[in-house]
PDB file of N, CA and C in Angstrom:
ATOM      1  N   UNK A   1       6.624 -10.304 -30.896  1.00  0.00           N
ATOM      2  CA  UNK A   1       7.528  -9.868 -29.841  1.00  0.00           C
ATOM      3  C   UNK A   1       7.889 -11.049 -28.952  1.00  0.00           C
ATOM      4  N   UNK A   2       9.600 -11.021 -28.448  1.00  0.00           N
ATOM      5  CA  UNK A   2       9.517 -12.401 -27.685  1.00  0.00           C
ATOM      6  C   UNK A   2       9.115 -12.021 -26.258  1.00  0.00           C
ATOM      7  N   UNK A   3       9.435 -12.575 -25.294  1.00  0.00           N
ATOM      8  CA  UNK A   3       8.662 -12.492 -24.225  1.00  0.00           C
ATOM      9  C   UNK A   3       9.606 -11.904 -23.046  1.00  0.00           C
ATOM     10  N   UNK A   4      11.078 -11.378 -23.629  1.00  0.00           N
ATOM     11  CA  UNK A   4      11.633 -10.804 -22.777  1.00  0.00           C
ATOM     12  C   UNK A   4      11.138  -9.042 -22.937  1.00  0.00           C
ATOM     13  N   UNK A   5      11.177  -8.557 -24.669  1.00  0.00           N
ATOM     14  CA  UNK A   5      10.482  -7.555 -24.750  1.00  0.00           C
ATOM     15  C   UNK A   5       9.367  -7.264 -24.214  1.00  0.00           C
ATOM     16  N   UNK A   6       8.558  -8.334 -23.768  1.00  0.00           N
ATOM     17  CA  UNK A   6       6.780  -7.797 -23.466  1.00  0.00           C
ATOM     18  C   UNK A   6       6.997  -7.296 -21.888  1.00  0.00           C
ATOM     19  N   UNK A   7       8.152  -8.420 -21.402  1.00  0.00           N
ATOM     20  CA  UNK A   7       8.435  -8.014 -19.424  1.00  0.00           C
ATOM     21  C   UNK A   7       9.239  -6.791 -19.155  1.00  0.00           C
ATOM     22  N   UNK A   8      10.136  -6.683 -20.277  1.00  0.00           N
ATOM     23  CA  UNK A   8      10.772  -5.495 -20.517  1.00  0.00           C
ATOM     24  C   UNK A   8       9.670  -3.974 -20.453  1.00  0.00           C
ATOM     25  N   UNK A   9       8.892  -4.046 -20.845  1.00  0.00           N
ATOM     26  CA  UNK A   9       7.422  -3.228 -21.738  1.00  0.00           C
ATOM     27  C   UNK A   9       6.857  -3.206 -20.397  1.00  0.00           C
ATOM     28  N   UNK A  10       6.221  -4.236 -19.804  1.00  0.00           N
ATOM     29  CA  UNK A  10       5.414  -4.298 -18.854  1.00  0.00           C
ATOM     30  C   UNK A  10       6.194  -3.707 -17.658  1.00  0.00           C
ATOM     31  N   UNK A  11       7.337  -3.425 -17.411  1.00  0.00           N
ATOM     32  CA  UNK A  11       7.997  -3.156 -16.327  1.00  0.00           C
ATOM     33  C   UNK A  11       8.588  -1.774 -16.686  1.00  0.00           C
ATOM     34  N   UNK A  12       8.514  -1.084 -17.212  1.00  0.00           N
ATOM     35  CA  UNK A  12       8.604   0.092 -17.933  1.00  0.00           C
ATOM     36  C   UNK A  12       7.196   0.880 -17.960  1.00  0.00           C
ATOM     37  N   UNK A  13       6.589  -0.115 -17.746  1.00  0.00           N
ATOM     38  CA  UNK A  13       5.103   0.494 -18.145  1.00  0.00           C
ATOM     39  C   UNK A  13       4.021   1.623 -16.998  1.00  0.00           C
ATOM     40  N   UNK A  14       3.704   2.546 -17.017  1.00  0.00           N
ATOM     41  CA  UNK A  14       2.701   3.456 -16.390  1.00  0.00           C
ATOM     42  C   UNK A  14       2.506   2.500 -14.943  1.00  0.00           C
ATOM     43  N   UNK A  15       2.705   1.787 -14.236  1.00  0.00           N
ATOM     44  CA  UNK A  15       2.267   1.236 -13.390  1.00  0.00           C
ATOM     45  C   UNK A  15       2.238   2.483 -12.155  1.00  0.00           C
ATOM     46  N   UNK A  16       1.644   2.828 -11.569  1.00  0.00           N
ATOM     47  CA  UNK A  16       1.603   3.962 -10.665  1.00  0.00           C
ATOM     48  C   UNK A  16       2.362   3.412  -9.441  1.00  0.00           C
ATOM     49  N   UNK A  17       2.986   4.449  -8.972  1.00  0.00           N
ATOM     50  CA  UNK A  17       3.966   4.765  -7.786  1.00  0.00           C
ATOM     51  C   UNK A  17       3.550   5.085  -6.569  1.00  0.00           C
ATOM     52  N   UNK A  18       3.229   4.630  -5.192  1.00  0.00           N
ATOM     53  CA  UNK A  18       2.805   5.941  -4.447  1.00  0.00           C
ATOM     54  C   UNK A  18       2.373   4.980  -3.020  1.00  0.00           C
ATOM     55  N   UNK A  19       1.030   5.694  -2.551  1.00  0.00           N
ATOM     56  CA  UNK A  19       1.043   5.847  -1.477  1.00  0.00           C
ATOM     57  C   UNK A  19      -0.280   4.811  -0.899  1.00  0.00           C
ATOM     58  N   UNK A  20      -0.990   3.851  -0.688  1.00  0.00           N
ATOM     59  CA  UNK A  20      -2.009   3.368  -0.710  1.00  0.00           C
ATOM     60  C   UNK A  20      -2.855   3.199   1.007  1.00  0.00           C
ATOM     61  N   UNK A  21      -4.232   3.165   1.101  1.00  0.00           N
ATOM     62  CA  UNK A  21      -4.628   2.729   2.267  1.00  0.00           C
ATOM     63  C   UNK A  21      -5.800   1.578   2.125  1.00  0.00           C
ATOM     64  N   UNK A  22      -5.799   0.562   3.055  1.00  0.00           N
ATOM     65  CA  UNK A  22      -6.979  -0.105   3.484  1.00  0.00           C
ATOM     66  C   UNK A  22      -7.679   0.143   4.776  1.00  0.00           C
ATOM     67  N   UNK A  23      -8.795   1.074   4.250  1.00  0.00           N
ATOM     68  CA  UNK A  23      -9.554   1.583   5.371  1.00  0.00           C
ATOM     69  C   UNK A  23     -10.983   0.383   5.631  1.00  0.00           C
ATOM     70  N   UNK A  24     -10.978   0.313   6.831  1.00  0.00           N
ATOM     71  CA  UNK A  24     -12.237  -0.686   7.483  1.00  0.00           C
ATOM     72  C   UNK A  24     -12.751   0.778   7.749  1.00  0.00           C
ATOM     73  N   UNK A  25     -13.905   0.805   6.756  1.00  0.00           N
ATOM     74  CA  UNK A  25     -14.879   1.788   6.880  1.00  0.00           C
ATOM     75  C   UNK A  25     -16.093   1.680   8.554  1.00  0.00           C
ATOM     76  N   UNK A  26     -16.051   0.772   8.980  1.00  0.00           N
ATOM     77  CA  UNK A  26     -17.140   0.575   9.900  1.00  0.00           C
ATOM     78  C   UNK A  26     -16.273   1.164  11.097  1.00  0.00           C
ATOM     79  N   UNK A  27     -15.201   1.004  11.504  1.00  0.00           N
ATOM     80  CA  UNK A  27     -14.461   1.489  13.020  1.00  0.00           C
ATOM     81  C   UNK A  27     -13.744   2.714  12.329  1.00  0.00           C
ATOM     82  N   UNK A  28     -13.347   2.991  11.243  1.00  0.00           N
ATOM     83  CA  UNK A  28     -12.706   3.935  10.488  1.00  0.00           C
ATOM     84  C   UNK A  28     -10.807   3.686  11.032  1.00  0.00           C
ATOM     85  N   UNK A  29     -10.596   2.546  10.852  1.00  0.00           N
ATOM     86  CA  UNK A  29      -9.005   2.328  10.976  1.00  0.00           C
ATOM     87  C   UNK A  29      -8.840   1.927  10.053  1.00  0.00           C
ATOM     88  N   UNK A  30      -7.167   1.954   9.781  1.00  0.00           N
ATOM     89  CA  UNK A  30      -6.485   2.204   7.952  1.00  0.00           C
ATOM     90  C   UNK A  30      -5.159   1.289   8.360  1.00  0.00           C
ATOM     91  N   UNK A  31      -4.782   0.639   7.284  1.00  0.00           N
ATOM     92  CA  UNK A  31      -3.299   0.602   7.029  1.00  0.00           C
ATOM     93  C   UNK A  31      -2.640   1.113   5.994  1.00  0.00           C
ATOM     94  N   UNK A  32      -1.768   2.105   6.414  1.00  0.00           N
ATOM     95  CA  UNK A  32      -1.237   2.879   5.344  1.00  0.00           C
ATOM     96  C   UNK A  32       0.249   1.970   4.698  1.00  0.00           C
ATOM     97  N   UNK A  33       0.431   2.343   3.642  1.00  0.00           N
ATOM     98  CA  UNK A  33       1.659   1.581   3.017  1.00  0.00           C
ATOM     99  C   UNK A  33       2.072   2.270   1.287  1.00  0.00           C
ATOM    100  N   UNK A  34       3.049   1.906   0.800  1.00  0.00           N
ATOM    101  CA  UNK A  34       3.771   2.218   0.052  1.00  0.00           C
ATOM    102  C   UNK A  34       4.041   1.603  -0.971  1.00  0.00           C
ATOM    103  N   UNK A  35       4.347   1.433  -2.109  1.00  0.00           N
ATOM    104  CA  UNK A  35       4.452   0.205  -3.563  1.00  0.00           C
ATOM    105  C   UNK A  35       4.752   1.060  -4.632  1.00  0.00           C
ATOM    106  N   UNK A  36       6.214   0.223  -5.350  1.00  0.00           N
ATOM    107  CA  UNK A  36       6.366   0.788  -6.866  1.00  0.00           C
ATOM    108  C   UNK A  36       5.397   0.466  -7.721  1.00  0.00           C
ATOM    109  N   UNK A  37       4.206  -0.669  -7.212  1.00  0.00           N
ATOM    110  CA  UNK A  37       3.299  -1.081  -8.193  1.00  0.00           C
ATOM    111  C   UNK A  37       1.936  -1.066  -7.573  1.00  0.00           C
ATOM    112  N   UNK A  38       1.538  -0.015  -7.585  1.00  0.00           N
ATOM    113  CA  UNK A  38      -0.078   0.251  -6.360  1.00  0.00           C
ATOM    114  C   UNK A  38      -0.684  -0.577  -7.029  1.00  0.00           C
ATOM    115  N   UNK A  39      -1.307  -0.796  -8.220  1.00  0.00           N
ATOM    116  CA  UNK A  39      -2.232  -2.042  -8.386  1.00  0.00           C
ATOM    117  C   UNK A  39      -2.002  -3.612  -8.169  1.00  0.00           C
ATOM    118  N   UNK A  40      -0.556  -3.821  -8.331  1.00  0.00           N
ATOM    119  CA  UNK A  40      -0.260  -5.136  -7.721  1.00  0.00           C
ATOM    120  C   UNK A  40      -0.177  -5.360  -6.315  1.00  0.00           C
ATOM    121  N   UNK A  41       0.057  -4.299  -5.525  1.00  0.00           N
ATOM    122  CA  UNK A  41      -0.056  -4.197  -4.042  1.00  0.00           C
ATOM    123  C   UNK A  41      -1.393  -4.542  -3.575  1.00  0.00           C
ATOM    124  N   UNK A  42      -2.447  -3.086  -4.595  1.00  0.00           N
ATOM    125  CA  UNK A  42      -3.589  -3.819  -3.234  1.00  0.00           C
ATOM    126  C   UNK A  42      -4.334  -5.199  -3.841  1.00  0.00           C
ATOM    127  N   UNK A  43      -3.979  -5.297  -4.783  1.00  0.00           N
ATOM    128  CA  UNK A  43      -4.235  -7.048  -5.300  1.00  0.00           C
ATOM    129  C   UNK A  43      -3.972  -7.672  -4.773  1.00  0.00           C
ATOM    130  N   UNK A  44      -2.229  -7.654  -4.514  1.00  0.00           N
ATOM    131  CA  UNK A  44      -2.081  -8.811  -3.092  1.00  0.00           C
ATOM    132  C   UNK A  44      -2.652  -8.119  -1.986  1.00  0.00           C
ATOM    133  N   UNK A  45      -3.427  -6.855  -1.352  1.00  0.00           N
ATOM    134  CA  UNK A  45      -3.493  -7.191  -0.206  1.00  0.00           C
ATOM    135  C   UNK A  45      -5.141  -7.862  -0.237  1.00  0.00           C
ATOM    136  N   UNK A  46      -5.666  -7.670  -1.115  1.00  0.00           N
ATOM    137  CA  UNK A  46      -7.189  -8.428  -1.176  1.00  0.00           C
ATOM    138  C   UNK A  46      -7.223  -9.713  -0.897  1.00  0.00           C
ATOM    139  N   UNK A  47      -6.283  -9.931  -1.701  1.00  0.00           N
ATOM    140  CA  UNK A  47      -5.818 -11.492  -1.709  1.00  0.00           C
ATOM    141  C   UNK A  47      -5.490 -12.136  -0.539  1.00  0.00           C
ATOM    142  N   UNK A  48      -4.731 -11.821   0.276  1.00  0.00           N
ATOM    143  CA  UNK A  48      -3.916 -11.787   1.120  1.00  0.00           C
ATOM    144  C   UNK A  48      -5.392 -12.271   1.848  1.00  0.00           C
ATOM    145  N   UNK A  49      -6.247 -11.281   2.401  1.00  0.00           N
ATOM    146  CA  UNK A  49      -7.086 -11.029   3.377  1.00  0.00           C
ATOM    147  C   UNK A  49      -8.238 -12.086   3.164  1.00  0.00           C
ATOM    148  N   UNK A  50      -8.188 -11.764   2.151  1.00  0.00           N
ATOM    149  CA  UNK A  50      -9.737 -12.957   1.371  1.00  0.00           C
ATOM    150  C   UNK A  50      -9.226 -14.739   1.782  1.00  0.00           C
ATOM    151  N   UNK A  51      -7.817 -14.598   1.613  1.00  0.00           N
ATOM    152  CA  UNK A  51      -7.443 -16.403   1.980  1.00  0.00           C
ATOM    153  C   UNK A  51      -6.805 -15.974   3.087  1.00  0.00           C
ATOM    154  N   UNK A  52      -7.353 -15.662   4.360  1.00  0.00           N
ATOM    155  CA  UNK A  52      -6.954 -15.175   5.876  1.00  0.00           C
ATOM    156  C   UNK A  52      -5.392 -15.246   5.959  1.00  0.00           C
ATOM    157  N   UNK A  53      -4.632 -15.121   4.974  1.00  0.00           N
ATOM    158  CA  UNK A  53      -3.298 -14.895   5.235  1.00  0.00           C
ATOM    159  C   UNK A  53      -2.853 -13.471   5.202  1.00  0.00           C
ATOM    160  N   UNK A  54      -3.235 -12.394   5.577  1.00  0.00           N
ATOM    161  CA  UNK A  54      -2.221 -11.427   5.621  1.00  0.00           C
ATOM    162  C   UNK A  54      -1.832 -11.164   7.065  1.00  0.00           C
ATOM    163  N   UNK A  55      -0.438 -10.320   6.551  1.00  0.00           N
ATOM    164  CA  UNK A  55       0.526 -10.550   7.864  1.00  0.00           C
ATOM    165  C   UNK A  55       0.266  -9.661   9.130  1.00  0.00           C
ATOM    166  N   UNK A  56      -0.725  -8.850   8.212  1.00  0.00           N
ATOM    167  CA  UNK A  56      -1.227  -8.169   9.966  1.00  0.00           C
ATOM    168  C   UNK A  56      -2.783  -8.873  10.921  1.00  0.00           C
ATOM    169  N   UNK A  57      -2.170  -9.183  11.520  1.00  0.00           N
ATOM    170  CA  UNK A  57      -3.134  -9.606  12.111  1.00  0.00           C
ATOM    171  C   UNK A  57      -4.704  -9.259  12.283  1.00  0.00           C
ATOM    172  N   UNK A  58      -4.472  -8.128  13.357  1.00  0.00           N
ATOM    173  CA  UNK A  58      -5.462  -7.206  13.367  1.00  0.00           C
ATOM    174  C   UNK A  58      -6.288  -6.832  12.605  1.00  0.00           C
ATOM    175  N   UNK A  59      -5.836  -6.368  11.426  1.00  0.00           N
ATOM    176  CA  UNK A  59      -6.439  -6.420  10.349  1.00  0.00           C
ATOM    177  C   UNK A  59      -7.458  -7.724   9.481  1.00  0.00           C
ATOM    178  N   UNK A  60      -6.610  -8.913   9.926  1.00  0.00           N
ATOM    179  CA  UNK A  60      -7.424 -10.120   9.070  1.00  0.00           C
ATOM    180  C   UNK A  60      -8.406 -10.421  10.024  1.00  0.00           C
ATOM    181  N   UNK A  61      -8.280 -10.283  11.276  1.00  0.00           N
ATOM    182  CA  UNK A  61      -9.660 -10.316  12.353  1.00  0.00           C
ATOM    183  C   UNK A  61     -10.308  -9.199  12.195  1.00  0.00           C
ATOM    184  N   UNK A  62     -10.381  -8.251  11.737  1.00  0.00           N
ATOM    185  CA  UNK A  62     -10.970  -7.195  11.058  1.00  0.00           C
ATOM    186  C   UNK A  62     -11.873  -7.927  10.221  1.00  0.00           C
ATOM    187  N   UNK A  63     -11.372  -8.306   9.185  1.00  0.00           N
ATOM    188  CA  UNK A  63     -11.326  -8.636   7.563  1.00  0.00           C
ATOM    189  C   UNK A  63     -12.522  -9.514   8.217  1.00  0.00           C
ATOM    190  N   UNK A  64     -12.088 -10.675   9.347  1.00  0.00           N
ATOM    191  CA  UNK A  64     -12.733 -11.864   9.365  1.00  0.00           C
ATOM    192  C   UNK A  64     -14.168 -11.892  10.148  1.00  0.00           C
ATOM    193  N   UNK A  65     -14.160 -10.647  11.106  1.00  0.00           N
ATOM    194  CA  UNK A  65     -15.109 -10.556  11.647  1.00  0.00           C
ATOM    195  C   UNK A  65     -16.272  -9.663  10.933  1.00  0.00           C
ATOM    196  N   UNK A  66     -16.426  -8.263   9.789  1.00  0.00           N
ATOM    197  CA  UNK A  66     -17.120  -7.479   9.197  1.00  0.00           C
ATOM    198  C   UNK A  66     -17.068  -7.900   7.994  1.00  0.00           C
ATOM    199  N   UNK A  67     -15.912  -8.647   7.439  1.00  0.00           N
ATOM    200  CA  UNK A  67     -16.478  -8.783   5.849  1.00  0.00           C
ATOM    201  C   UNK A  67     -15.654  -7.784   4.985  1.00  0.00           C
ATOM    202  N   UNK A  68     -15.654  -8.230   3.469  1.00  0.00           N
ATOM    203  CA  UNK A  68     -15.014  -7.892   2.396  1.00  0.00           C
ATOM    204  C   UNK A  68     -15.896  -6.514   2.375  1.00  0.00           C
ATOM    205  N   UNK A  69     -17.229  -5.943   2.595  1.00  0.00           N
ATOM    206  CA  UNK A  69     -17.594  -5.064   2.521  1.00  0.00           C
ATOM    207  C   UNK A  69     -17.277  -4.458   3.374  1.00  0.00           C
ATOM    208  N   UNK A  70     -16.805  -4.260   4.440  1.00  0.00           N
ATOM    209  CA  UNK A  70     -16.668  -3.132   5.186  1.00  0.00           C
ATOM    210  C   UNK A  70     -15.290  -2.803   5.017  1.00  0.00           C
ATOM    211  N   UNK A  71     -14.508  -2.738   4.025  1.00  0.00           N
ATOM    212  CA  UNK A  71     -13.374  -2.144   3.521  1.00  0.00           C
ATOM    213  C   UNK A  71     -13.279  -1.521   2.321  1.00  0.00           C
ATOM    214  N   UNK A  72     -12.295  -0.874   2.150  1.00  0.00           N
ATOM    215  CA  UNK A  72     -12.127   0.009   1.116  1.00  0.00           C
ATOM    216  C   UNK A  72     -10.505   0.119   0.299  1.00  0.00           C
ATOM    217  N   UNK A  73     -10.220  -0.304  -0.368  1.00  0.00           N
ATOM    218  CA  UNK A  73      -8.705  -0.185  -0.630  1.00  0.00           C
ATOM    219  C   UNK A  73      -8.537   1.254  -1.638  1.00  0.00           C
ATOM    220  N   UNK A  74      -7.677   1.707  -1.255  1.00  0.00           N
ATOM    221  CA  UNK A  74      -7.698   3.387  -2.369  1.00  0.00           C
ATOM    222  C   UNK A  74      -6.149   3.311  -2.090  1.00  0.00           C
ATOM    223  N   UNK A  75      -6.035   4.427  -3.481  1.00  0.00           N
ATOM    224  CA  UNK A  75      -4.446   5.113  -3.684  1.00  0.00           C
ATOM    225  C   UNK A  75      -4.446   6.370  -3.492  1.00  0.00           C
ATOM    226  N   UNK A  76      -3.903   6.739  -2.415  1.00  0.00           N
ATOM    227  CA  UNK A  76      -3.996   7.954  -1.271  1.00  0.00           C
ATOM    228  C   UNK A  76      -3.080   8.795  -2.138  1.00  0.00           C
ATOM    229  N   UNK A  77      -1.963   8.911  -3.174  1.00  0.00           N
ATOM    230  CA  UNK A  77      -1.128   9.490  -3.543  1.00  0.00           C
ATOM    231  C   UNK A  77      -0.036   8.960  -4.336  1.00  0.00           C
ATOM    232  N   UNK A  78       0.658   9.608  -5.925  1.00  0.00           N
ATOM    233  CA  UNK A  78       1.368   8.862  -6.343  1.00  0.00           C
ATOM    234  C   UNK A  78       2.502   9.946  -6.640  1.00  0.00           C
ATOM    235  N   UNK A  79       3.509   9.198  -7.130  1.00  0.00           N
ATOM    236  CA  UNK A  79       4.900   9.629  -7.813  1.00  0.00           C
ATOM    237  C   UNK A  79       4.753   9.873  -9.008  1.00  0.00           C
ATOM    238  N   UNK A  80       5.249  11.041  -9.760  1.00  0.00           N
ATOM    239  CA  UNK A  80       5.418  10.960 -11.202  1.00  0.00           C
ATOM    240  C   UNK A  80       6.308  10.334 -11.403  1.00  0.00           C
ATOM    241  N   UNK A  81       6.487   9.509 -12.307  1.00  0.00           N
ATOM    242  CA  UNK A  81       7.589   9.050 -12.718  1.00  0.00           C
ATOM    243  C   UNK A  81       8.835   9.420 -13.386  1.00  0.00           C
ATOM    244  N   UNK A  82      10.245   9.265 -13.450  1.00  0.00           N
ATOM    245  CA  UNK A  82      11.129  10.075 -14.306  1.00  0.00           C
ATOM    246  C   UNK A  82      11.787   9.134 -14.714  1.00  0.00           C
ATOM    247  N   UNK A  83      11.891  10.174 -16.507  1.00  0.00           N
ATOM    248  CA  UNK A  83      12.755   9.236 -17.258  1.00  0.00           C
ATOM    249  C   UNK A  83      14.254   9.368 -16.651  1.00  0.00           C
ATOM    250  N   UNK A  84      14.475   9.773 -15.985  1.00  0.00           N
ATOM    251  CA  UNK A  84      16.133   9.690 -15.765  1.00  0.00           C
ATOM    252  C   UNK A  84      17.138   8.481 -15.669  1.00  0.00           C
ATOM    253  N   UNK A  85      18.338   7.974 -16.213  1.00  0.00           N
ATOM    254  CA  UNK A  85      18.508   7.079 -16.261  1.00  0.00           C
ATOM    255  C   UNK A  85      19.230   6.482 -15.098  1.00  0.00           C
ATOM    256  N   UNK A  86      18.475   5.142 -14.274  1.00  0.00           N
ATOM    257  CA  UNK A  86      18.984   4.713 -12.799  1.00  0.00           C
ATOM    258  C   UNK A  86      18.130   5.217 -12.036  1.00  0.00           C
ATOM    259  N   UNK A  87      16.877   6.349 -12.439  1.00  0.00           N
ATOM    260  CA  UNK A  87      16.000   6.655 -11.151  1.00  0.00           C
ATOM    261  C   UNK A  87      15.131   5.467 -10.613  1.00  0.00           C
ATOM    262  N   UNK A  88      15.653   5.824  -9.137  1.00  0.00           N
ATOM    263  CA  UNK A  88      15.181   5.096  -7.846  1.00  0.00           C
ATOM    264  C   UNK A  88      14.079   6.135  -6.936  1.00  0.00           C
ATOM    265  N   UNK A  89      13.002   5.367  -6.967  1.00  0.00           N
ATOM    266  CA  UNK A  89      12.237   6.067  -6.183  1.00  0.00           C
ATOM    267  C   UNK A  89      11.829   5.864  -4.850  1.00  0.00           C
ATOM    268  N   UNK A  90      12.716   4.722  -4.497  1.00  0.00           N
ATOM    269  CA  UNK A  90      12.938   4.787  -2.707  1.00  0.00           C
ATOM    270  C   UNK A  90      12.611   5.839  -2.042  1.00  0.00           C
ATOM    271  N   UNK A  91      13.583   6.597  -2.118  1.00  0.00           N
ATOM    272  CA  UNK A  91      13.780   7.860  -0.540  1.00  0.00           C
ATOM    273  C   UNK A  91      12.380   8.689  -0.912  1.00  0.00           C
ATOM    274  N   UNK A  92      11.557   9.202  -2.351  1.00  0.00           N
ATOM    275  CA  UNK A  92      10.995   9.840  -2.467  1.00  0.00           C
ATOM    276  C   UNK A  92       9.375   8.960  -2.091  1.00  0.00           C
ATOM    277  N   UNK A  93       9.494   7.618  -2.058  1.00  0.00           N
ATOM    278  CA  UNK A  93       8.443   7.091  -1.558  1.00  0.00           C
ATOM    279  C   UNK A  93       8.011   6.597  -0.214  1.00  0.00           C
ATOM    280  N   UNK A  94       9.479   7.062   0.442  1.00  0.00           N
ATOM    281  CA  UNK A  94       9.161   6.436   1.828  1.00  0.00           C
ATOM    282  C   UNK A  94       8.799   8.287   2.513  1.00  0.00           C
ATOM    283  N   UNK A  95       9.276   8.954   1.795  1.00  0.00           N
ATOM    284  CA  UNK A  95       8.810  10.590   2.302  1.00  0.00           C
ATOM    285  C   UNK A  95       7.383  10.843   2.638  1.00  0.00           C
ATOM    286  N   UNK A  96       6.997  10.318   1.464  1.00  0.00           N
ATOM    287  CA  UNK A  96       5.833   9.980   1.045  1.00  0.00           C
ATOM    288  C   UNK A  96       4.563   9.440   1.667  1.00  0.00           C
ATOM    289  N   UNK A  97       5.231   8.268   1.924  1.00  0.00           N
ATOM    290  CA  UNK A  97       4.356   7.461   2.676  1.00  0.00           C
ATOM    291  C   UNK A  97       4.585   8.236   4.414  1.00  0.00           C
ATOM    292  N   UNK A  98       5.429   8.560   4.902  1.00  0.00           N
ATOM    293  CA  UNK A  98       5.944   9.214   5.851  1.00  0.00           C
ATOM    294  C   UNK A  98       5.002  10.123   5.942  1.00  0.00           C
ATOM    295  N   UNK A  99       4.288  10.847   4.963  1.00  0.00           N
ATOM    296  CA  UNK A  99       3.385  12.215   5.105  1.00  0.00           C
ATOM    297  C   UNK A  99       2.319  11.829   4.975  1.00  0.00           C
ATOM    298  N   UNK A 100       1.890  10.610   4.876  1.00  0.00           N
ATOM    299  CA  UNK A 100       0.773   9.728   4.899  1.00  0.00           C
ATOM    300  C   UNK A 100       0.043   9.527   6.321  1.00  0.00           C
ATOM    301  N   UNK A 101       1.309   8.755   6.972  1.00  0.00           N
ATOM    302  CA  UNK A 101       1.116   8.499   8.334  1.00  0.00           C
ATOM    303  C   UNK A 101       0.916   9.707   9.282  1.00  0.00           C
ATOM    304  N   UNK A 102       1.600  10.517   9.177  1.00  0.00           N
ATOM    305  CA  UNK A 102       1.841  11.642   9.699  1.00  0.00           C
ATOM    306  C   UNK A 102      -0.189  12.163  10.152  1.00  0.00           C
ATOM    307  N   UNK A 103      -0.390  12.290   8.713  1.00  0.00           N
ATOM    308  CA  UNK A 103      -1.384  12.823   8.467  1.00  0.00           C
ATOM    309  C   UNK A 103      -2.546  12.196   9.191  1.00  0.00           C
ATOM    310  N   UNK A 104      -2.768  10.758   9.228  1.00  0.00           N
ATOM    311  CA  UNK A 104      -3.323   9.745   9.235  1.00  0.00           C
ATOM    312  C   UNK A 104      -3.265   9.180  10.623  1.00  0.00           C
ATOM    313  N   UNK A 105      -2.271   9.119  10.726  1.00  0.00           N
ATOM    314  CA  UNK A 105      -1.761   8.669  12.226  1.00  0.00           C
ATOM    315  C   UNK A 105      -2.763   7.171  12.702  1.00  0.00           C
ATOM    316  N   UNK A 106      -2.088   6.729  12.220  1.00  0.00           N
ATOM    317  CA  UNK A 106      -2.967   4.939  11.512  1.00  0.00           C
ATOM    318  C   UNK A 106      -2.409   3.744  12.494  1.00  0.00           C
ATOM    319  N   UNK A 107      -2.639   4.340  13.956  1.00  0.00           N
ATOM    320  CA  UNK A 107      -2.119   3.578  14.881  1.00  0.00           C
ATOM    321  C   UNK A 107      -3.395   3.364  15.946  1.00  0.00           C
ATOM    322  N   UNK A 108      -2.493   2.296  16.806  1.00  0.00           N
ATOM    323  CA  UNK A 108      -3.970   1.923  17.939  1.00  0.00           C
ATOM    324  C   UNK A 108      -4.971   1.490  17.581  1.00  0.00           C
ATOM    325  N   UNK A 109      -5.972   2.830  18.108  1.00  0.00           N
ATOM    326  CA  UNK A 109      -7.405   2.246  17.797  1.00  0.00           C
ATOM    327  C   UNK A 109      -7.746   2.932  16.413  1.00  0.00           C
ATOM    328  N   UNK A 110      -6.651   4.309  15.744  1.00  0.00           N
ATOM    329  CA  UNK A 110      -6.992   4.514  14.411  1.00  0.00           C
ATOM    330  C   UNK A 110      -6.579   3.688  13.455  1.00  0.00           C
ATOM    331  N   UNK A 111      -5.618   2.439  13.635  1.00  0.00           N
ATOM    332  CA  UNK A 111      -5.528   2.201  12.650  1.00  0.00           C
ATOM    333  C   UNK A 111      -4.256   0.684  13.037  1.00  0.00           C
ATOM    334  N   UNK A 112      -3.747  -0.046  11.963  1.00  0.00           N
ATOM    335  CA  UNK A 112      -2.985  -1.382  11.780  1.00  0.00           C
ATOM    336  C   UNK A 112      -1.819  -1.038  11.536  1.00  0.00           C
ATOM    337  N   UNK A 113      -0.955   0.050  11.414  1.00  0.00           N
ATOM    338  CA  UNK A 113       0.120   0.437  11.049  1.00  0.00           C
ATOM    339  C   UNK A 113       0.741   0.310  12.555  1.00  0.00           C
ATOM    340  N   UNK A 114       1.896  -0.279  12.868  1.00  0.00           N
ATOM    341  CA  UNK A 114       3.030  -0.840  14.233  1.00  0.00           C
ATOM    342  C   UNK A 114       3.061   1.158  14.150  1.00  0.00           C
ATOM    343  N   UNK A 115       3.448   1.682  15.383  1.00  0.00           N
ATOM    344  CA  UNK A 115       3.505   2.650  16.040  1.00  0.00           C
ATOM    345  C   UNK A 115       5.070   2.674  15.282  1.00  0.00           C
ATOM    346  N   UNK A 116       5.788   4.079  14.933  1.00  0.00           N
ATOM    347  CA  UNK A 116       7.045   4.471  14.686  1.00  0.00           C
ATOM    348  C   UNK A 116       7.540   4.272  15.882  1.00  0.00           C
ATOM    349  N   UNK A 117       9.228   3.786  16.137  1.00  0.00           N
ATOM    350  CA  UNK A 117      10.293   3.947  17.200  1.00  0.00           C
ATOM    351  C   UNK A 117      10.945   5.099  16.682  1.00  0.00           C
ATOM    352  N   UNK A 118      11.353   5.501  17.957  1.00  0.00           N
ATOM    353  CA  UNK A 118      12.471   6.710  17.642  1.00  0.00           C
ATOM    354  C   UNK A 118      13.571   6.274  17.359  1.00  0.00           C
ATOM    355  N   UNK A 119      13.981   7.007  16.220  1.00  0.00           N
ATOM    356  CA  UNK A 119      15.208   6.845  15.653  1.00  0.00           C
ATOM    357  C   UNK A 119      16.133   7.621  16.023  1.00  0.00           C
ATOM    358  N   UNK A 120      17.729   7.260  16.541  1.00  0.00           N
ATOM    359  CA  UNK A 120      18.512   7.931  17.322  1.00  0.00           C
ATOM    360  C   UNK A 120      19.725   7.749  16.563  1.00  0.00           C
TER     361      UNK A 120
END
């Protein structure tokens, strides 16, 4: 197979859809978030945290002060996928993640997620 088929394959492929959190189990605050590719997401966010670059702050002084153990990365919820041809799973993942937060409410002292503005 040449190697446009295998990226072709791989991008087509079962990669799960959905809804993810990184919970600091010790204060119990989360950042909730969203990805067409949940395993490449929380890969980069391990990553991210482990070489003190991720973009939330709070969180990497989290990260930096308790340690790789006092977190937890999980996939809170996913999308089935559809064969339909041109499906976009935008609007149905930001709903999504929307009922996440909701739920979660992953602000302040619960959590690293920026507080929603009202939208007018």
């Amino acid at each position: 197979m040449d190697r446009k088929t295998l990226t072709r394959q791989y991008k087509e492929g079962s990669r799960p859809i959905g809804v993810f959190r990184v919970r600091n189990v010790v204060d119990d605050r989360s950042l909730v978030g969203a990805s067409v590719d949940l395993p490449s997401m929380l890969n980069r966010q391990r990553f991210q945290l482990a070489s003190g670059g991720h973009p939330n702050r709070q969180l990497q002084e989290d990260w930096n002060r308790l340690g790789a153990g006092a977190f937890e990365f999980v996939i809170l919820d996913t999308l089935e996928r559809r064969e339909e041809p041109g499906w976009d799973p935008g609007e149905e993942l930001r709903q999504l993640e929307e009922l996440w937060l909701e739920k979660l409410s992953p602000y302040g002292e619960r959590g690293y997620n920026p507080r929603p503005t009202c939208r007018g």
